[in-house]
N, C-alpha and C. Protein backbone atom coordinates (compact mmCIF):
# COMPACT_ATOMS: atom_id res chain seq x y z
N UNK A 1 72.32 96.01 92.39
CA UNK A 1 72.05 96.01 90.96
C UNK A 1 70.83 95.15 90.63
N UNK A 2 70.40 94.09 91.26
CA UNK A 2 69.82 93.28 91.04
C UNK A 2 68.33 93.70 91.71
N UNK A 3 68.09 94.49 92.35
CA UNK A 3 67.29 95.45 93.11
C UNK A 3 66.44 96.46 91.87
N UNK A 4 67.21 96.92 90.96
CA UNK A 4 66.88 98.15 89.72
C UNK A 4 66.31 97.23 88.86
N UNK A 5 66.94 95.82 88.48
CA UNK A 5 66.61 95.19 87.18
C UNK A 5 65.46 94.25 87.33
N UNK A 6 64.88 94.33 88.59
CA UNK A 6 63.47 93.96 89.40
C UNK A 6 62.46 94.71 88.72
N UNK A 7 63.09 96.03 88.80
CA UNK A 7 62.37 96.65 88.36
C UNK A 7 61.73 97.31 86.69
N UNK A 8 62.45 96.80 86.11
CA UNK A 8 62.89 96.54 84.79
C UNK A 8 61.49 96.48 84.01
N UNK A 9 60.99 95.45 84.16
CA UNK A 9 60.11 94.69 83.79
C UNK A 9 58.28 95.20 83.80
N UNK A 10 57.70 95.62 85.41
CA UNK A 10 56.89 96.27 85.21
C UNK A 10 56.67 98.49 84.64
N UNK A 11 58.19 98.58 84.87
CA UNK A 11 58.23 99.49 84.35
C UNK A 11 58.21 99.87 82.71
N UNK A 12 58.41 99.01 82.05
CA UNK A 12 58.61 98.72 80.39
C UNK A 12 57.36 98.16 80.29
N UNK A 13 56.56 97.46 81.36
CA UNK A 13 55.22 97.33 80.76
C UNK A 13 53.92 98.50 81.00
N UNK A 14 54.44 99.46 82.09
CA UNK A 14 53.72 100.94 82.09
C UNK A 14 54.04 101.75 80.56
N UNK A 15 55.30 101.23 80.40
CA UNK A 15 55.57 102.58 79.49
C UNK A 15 54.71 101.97 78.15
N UNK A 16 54.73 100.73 78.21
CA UNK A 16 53.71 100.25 76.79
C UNK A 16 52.75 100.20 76.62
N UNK A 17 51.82 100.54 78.11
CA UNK A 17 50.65 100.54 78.21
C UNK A 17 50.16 101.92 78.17
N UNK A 18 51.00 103.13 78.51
CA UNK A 18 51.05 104.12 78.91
C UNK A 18 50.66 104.74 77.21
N UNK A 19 51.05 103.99 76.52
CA UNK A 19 51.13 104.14 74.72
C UNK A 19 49.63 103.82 74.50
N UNK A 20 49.28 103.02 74.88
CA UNK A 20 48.36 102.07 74.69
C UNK A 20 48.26 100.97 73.51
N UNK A 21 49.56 100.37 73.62
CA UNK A 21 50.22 99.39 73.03
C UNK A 21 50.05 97.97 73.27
N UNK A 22 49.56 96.86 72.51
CA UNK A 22 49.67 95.69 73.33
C UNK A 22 51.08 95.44 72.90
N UNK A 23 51.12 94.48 73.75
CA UNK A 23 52.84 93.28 73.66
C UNK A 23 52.87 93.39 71.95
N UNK A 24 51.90 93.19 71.16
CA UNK A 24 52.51 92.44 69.86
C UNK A 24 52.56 93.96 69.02
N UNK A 25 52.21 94.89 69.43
CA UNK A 25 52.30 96.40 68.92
C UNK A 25 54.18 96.67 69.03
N UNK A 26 54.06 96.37 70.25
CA UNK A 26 55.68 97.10 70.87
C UNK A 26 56.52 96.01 69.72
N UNK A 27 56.23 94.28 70.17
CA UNK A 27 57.27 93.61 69.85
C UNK A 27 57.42 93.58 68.50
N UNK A 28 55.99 94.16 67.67
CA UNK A 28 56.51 94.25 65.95
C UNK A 28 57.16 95.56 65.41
N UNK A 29 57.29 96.47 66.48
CA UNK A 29 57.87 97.61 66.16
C UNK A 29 58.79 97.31 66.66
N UNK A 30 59.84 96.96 67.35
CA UNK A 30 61.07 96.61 68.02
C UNK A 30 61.88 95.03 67.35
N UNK A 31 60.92 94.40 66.43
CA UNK A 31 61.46 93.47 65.60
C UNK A 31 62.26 92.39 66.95
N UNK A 32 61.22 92.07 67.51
CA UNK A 32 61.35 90.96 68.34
C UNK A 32 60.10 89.88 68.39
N UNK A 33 59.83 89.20 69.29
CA UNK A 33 58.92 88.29 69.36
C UNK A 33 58.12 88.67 70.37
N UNK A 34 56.71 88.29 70.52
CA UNK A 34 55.88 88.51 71.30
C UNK A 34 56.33 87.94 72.68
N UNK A 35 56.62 86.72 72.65
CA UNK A 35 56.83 85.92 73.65
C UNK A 35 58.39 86.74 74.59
N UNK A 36 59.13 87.31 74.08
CA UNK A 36 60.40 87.83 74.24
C UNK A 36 59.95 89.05 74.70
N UNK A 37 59.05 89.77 74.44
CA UNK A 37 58.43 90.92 75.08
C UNK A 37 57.90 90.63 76.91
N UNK A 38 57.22 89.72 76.40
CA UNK A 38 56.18 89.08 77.59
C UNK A 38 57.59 88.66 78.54
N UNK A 39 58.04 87.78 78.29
CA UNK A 39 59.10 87.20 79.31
C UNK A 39 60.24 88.37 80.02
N UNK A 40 60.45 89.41 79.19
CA UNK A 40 61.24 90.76 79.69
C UNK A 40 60.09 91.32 80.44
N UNK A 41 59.02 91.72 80.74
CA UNK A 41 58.31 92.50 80.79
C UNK A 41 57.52 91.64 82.58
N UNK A 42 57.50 90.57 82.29
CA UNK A 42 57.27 89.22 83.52
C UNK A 42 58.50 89.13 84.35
N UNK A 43 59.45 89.34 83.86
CA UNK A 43 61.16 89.00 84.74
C UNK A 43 61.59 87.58 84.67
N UNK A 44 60.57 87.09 83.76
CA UNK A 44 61.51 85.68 83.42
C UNK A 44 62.30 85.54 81.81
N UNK A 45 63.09 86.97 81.54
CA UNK A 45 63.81 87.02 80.70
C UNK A 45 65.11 87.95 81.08
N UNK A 46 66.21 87.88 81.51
CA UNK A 46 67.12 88.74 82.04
C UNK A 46 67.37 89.96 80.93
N UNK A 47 66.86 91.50 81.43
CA UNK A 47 67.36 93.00 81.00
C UNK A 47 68.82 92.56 79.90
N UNK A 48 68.74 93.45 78.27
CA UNK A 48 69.97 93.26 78.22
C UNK A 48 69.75 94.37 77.71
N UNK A 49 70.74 95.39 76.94
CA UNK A 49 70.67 96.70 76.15
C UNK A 49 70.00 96.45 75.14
N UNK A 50 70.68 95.33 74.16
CA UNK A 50 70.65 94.70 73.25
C UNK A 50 68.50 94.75 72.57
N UNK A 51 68.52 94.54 73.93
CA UNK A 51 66.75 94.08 74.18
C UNK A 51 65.90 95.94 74.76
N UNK A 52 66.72 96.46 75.38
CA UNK A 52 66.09 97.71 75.65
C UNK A 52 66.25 98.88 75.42
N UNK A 53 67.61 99.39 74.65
CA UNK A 53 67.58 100.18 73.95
C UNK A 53 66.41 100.62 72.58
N UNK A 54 66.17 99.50 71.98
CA UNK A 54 64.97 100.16 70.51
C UNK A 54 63.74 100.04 71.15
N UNK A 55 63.58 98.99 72.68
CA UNK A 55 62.14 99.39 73.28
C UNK A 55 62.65 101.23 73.89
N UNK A 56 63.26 101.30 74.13
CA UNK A 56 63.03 102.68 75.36
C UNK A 56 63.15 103.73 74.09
N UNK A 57 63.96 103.86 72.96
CA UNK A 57 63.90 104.91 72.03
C UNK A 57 62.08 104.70 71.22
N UNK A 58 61.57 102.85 71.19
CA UNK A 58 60.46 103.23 70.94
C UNK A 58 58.97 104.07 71.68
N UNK A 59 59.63 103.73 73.20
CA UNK A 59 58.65 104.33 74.20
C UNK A 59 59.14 105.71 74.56
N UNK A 60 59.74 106.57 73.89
CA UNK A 60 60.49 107.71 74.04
C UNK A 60 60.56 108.13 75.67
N UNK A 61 60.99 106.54 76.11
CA UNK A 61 61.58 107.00 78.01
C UNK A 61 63.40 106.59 77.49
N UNK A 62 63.80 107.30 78.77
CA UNK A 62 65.43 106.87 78.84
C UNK A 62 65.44 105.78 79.67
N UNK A 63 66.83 104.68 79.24
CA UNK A 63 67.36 103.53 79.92
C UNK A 63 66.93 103.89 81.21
N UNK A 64 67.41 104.97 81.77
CA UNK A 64 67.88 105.00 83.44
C UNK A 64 66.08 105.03 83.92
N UNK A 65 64.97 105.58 83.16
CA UNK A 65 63.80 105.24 83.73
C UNK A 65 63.62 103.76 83.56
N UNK A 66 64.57 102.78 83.25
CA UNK A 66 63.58 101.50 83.19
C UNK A 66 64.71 101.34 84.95
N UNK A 67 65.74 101.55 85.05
CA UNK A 67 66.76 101.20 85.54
C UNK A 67 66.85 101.76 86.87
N UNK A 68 66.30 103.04 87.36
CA UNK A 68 66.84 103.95 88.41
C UNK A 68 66.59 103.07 89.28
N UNK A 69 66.84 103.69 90.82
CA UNK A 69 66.54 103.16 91.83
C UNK A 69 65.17 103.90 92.44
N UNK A 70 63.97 103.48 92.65
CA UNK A 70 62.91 104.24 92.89
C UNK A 70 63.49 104.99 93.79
N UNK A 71 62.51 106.34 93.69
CA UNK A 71 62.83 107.41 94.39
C UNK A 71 62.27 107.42 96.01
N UNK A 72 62.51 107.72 96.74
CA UNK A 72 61.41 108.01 98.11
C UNK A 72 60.20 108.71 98.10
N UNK A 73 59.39 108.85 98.13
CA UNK A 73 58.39 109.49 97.55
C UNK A 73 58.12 110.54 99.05
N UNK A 74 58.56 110.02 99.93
CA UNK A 74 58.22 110.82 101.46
C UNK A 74 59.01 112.29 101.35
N UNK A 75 58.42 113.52 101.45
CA UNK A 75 59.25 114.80 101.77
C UNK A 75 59.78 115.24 103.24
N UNK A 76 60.85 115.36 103.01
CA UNK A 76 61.58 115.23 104.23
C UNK A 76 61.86 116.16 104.55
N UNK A 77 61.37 117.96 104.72
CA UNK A 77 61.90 119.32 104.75
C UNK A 77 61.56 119.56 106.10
N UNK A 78 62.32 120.16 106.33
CA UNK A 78 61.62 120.64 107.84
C UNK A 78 60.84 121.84 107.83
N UNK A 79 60.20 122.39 108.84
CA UNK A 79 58.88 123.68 108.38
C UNK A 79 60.25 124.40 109.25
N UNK A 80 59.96 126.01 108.74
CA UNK A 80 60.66 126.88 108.92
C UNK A 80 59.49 127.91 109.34
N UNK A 81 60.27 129.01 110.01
CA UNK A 81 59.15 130.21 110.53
C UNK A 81 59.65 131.41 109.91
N UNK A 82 58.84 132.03 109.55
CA UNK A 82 59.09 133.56 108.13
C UNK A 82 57.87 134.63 109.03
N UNK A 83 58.31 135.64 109.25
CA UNK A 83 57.49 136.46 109.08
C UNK A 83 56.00 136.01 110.37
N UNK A 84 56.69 135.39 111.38
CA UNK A 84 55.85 134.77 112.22
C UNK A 84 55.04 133.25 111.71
N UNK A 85 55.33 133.11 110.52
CA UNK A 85 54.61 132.06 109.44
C UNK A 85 55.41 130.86 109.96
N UNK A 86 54.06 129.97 110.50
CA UNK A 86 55.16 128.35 110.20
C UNK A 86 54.60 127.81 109.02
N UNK A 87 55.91 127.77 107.78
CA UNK A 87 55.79 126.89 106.92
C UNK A 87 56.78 125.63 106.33
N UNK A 88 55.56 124.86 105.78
CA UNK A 88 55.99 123.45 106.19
C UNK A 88 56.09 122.88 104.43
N UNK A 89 57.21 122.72 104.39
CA UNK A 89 57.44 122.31 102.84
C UNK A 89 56.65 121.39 102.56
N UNK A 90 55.87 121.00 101.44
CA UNK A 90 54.66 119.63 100.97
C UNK A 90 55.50 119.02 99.82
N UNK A 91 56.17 119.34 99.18
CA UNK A 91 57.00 119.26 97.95
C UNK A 91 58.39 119.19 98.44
N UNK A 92 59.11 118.28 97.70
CA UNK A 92 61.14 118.59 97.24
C UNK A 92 61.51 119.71 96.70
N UNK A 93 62.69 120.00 97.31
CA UNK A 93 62.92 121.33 96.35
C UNK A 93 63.26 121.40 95.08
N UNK A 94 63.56 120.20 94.68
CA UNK A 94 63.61 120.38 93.37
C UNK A 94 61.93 119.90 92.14
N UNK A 95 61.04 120.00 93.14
CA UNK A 95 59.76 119.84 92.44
C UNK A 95 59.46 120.73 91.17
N UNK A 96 58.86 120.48 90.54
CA UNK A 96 58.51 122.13 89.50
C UNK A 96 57.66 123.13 89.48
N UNK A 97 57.12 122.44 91.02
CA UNK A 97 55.89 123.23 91.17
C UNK A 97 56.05 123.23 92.73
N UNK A 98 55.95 124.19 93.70
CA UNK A 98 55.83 124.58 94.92
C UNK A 98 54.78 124.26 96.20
N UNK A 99 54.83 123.81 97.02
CA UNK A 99 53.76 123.42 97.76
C UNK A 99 53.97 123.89 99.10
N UNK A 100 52.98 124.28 100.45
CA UNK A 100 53.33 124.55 101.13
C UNK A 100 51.97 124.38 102.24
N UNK A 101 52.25 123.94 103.60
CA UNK A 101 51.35 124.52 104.24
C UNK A 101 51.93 125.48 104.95
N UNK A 102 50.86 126.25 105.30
CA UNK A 102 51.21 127.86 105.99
C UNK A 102 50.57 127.85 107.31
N UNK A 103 51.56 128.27 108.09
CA UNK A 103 49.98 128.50 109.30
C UNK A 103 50.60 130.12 109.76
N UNK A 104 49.01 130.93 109.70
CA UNK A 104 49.54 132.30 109.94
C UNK A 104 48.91 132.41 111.04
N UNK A 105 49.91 133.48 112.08
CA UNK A 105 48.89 133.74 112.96
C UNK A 105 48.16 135.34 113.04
N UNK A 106 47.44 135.29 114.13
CA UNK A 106 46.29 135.95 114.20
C UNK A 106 46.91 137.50 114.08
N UNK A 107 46.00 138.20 113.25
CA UNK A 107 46.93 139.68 112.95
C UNK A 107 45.14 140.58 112.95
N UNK A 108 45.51 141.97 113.58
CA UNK A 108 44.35 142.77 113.71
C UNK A 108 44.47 143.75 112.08
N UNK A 109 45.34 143.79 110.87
CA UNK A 109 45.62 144.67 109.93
C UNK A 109 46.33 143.75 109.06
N UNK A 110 46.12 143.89 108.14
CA UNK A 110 46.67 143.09 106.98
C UNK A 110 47.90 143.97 106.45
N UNK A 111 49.17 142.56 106.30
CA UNK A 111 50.42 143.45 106.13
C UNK A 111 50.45 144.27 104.96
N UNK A 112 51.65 144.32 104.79
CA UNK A 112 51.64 145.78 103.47
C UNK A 112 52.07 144.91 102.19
N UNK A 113 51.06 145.00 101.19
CA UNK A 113 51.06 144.13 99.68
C UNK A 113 52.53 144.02 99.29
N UNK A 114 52.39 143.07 98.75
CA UNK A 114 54.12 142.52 98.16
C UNK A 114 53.64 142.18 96.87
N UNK A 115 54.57 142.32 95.72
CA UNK A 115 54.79 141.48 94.25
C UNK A 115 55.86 140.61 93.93
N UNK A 116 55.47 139.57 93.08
CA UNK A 116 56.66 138.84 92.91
C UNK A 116 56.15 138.20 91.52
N UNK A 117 57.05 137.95 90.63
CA UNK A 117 56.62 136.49 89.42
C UNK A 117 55.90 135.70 89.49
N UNK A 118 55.08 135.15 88.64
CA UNK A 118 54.06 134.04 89.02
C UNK A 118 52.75 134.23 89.07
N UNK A 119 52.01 132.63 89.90
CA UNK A 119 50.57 132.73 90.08
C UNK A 119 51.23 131.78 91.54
N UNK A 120 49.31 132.02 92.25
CA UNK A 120 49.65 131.20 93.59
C UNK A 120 47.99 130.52 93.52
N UNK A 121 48.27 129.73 93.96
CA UNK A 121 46.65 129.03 94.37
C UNK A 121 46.77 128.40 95.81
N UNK A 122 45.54 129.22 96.52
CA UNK A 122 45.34 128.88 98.19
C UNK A 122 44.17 128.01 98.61
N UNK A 123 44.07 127.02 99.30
CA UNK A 123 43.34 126.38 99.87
C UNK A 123 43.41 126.74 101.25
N UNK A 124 41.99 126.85 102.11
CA UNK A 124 41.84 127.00 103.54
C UNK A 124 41.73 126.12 104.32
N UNK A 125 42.57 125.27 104.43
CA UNK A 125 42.14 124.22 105.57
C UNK A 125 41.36 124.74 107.38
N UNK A 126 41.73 126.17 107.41
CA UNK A 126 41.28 126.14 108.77
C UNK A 126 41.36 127.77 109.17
N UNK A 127 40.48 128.19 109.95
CA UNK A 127 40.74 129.65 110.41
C UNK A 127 40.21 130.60 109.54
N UNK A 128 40.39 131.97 109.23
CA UNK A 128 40.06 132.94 108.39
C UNK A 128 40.92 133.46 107.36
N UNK A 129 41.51 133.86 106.72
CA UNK A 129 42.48 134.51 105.78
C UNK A 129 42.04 135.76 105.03
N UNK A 130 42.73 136.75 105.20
CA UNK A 130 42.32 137.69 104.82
C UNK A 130 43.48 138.05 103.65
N UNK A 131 42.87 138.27 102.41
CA UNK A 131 43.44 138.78 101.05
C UNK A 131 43.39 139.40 100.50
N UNK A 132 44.14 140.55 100.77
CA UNK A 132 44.55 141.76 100.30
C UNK A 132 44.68 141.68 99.05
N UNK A 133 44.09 142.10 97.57
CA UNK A 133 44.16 141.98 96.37
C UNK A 133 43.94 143.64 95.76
N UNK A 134 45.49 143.81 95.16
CA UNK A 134 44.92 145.08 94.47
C UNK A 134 44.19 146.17 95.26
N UNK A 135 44.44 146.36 96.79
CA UNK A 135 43.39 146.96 97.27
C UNK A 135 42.15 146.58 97.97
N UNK A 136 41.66 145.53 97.23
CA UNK A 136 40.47 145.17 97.76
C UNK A 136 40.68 143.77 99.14
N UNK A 137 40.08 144.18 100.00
CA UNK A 137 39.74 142.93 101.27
C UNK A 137 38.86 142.11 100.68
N UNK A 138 39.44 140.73 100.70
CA UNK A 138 39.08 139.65 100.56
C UNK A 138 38.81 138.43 101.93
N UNK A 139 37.98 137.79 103.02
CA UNK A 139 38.17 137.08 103.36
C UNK A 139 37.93 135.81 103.08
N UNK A 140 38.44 134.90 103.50
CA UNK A 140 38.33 133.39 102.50
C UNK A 140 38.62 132.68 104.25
N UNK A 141 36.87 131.50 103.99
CA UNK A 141 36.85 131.22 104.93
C UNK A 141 37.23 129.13 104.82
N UNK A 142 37.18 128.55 105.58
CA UNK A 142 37.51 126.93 105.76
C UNK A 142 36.89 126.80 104.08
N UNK A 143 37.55 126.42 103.65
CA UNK A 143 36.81 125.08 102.44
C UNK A 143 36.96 125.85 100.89
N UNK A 144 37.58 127.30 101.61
CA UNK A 144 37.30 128.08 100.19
C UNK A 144 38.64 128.12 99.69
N UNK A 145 38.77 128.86 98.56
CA UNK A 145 40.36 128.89 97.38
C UNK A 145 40.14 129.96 96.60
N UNK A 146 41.17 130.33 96.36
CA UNK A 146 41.79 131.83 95.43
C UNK A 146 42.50 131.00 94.48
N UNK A 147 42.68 131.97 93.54
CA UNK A 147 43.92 131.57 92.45
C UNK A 147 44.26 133.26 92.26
N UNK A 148 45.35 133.79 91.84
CA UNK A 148 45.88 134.95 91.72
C UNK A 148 47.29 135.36 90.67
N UNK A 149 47.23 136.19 89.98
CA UNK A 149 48.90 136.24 89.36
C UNK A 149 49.42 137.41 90.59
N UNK A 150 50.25 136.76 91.28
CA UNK A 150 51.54 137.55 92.00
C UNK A 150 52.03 138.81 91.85
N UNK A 151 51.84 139.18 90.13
CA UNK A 151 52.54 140.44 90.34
C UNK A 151 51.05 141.71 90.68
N UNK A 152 50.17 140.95 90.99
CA UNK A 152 49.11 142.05 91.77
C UNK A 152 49.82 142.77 92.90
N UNK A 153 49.86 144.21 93.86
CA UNK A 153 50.25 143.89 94.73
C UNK A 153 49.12 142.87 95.73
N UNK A 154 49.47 142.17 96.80
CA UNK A 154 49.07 141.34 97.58
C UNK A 154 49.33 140.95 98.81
N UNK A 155 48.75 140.72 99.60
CA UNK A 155 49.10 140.15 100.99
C UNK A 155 48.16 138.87 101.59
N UNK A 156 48.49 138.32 102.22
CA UNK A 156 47.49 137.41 102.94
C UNK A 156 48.03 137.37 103.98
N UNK A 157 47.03 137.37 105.36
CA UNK A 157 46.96 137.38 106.75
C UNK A 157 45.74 135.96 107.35
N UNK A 158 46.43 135.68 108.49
CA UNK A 158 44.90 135.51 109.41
C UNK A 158 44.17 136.68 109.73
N UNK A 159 42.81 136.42 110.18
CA UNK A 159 41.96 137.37 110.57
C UNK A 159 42.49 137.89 111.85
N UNK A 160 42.50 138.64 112.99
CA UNK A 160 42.29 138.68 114.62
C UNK A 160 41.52 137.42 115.14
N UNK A 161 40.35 137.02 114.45
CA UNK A 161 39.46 135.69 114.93
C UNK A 161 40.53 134.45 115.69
N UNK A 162 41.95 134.42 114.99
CA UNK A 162 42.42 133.55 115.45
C UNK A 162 43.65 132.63 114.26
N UNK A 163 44.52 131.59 114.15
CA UNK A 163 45.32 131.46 113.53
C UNK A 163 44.66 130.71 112.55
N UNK A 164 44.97 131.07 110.99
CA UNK A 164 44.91 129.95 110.03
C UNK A 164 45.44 129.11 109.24
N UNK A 165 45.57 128.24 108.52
CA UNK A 165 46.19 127.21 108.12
C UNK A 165 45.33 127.08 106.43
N UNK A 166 46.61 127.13 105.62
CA UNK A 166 46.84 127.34 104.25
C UNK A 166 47.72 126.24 103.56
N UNK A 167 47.33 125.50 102.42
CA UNK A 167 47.92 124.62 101.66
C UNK A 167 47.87 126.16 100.55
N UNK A 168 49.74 126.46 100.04
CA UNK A 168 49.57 127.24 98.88
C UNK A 168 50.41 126.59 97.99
N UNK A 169 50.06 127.08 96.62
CA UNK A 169 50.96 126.38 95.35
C UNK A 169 51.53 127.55 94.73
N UNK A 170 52.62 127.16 94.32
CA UNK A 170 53.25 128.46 93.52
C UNK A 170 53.48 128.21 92.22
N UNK A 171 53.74 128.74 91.07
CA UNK A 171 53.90 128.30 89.92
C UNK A 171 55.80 128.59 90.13
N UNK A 172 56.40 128.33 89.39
CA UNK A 172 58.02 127.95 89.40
C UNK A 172 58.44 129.07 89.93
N UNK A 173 58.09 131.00 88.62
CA UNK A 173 58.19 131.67 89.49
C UNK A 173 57.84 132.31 90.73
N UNK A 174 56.84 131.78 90.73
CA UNK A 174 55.79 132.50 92.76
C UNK A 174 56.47 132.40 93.76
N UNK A 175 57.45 131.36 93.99
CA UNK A 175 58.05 131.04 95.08
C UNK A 175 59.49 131.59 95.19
N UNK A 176 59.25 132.81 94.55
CA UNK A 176 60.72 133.30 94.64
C UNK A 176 60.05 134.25 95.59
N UNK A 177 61.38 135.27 96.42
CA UNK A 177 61.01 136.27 97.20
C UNK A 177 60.28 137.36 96.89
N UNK A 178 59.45 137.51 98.13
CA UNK A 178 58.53 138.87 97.52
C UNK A 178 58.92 140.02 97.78
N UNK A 179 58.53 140.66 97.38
CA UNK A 179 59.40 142.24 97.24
C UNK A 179 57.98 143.03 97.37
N UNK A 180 58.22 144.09 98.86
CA UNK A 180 57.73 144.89 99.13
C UNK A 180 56.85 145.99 97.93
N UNK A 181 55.54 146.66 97.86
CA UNK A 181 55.20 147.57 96.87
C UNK A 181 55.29 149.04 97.63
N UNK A 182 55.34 148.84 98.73
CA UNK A 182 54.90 150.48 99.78
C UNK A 182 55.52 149.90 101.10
N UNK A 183 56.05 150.92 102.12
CA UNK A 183 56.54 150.99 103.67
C UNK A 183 55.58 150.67 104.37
């Protein structure tokens, strides 16, 4: 407990700064004292409700953000293989937004276009990628990026040249399953 309420202090002073509030902004809107701000906010004033409830309804954060236990920030997924694809989660699953590296390997024909909900945005870290859009061949080489709405049909491959490697983003819906357009 005493671990969270450590934390107390510089977190209530992000959220006031985050306003762009000084100490005597917050403490005359919360009908306290400057000095009583400063000393909660330093950790040489012990957390009470009493004291952080009308700050956190004034900084429109909840108690449990002054309070939680920081999160891990490290993603811990393991990469999975799809479709010959090793991909490697970059994001939690409960993120709101999708992340991924991809590594595809080397293909002489680009598979058969898929649709799904959404947008996707690709970065090339390495190799060739070939992007099937609507029909049209696209290759996208090291350093380059697409952005796309999903329900195009679409595909992306490596070239034959050899395997490539893809950071992609999905918007909430993109990362749902894709569904075939043609055999």
């Amino acid at each position: 407990m005493t671990a969270a309420l450590d934390h107390v202090g510089p977190r209530l002073r992000s959220a006031r700064q985050a306003k762009g509030w000084t100490l005597d902004d917050l403490a005359g809107r919360a009908d306290m004292s400057t000095s009583t701000l400063s000393r909660l906010e330093s950790g040489k004033r012990q957390a009470s409700l009493e004291l952080l409830v009308p700050l956190t309804r004034l900084l429109g954060i909840r108690l449990d953000d002054l309070v939680a236990e920081p999160a891990d920030p490290r993603v811990r997924r393991a990469p999975t293989r799809r479709h010959g694809h090793v991909v490697a989660p970059l994001t939690r699953a409960d993120s709101p937004v999708q992340t991924y590296k991809v590594t595809y390997p080397p293909r002489d024909a680009a598979p058969a276009p898929r649709v799904h909900d959404g947008f996707e945005w690709l970065y090339v870290l390495s190799g060739r990628i070939r992007l099937l859009l609507e029909g049209r061949e696209l290759i996208l080489e090291r350093g380059e990026a697409a952005e796309f709405d999903t329900r195009m049909p679409h595909s992306l491959s490596a070239t034959a040249d050899g395997a490539a490697e893809v950071v992609s983003i999905f918007s909430p819906d993109g990362e749902r399953l894709h569904t075939r357009t043609s055999e």
